[in-house]
C-alpha atoms as a PDB file:
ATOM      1  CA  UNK A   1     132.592  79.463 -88.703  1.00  0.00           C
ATOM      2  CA  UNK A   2     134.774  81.186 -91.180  1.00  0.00           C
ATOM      3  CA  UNK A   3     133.520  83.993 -93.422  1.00  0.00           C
ATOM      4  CA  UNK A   4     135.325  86.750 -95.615  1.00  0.00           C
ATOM      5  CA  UNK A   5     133.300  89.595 -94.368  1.00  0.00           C
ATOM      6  CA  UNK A   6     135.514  92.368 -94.079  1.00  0.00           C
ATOM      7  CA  UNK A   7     133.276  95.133 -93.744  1.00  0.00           C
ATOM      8  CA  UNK A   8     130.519  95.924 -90.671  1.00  0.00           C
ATOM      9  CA  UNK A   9     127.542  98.712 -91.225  1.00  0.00           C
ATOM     10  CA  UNK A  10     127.421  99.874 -87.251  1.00  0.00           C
ATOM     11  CA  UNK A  11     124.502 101.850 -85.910  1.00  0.00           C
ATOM     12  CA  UNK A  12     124.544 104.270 -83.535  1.00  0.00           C
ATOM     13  CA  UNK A  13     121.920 104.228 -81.312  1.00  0.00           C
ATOM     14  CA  UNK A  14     119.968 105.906 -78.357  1.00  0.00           C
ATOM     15  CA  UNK A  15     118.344 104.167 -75.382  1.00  0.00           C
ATOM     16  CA  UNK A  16     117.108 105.394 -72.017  1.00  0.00           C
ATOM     17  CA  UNK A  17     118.187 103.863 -68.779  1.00  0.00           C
ATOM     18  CA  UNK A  18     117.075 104.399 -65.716  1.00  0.00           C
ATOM     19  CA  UNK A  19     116.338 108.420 -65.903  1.00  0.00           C
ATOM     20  CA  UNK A  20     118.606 109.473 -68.593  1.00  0.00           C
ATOM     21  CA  UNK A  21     119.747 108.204 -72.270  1.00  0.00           C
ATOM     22  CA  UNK A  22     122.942 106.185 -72.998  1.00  0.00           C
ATOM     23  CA  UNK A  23     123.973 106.013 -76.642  1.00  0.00           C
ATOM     24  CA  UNK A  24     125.955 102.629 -78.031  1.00  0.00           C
ATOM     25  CA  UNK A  25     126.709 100.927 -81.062  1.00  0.00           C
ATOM     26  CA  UNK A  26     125.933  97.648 -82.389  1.00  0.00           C
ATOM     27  CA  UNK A  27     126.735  95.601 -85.867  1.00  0.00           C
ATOM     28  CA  UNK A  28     124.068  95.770 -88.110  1.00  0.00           C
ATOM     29  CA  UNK A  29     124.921  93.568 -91.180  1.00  0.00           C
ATOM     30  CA  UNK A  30     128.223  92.103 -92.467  1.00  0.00           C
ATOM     31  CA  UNK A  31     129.573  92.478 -96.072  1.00  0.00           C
ATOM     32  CA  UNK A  32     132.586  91.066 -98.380  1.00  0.00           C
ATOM     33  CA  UNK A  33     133.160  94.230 -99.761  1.00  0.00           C
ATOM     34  CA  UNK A  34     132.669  98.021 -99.007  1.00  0.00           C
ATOM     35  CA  UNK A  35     130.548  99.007-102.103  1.00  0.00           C
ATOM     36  CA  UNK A  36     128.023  95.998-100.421  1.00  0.00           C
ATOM     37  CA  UNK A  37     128.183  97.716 -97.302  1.00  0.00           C
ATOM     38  CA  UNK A  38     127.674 101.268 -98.570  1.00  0.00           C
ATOM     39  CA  UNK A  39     124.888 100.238-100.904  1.00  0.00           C
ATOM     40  CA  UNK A  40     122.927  98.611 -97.883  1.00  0.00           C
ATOM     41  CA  UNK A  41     122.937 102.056 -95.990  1.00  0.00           C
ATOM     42  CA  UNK A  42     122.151 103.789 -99.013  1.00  0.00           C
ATOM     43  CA  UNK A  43     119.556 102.202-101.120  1.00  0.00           C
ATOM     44  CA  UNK A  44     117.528  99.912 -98.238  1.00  0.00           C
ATOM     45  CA  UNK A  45     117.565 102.311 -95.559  1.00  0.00           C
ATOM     46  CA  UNK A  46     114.995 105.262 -94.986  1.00  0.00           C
ATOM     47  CA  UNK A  47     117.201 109.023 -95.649  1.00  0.00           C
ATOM     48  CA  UNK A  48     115.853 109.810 -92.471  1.00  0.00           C
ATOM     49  CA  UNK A  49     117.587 107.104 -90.546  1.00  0.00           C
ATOM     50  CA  UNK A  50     120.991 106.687 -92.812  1.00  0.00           C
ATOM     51  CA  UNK A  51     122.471 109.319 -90.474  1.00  0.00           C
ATOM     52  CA  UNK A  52     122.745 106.984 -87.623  1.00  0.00           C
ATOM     53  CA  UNK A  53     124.431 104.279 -89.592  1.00  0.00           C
ATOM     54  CA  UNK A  54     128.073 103.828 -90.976  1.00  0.00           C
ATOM     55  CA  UNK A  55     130.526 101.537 -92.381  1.00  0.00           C
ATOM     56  CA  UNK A  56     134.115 100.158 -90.842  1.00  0.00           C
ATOM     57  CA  UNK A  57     136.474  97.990 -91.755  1.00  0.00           C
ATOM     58  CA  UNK A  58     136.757  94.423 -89.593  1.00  0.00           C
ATOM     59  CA  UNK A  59     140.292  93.618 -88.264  1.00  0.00           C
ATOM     60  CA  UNK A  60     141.459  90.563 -87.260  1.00  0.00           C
END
């Protein structure tokens, strides 16, 4: 499947395993451009939770 998504919002998050917590990443949503990508952290996601998230370029 080909797509032009260039952009990835990643989000940082905390989980425990066994007796302690591991942190990890994973892709949250895909976007053509970086304004997309920005606006989707800023305007659908709670302020309290936008610190966790963040944008990055896709390379091929």
């Amino acid at each position: 499947m080909k797509h032009n998504c260039k952009w990835a919002v990643i989000a940082t998050c905390t989980a425990k395993n066994g007796g302690k917590y591991e942190e990890f990443e994973r892709v949250t949503a895909l976007f053509t451009t970086l304004i997309n990508a920005e606006d989707f952290i800023n305007k659908c996601l709670p302020k309290e939770n936008r610190a966790s998230f963040r944008v990055e370029r896709i390379e091929k």
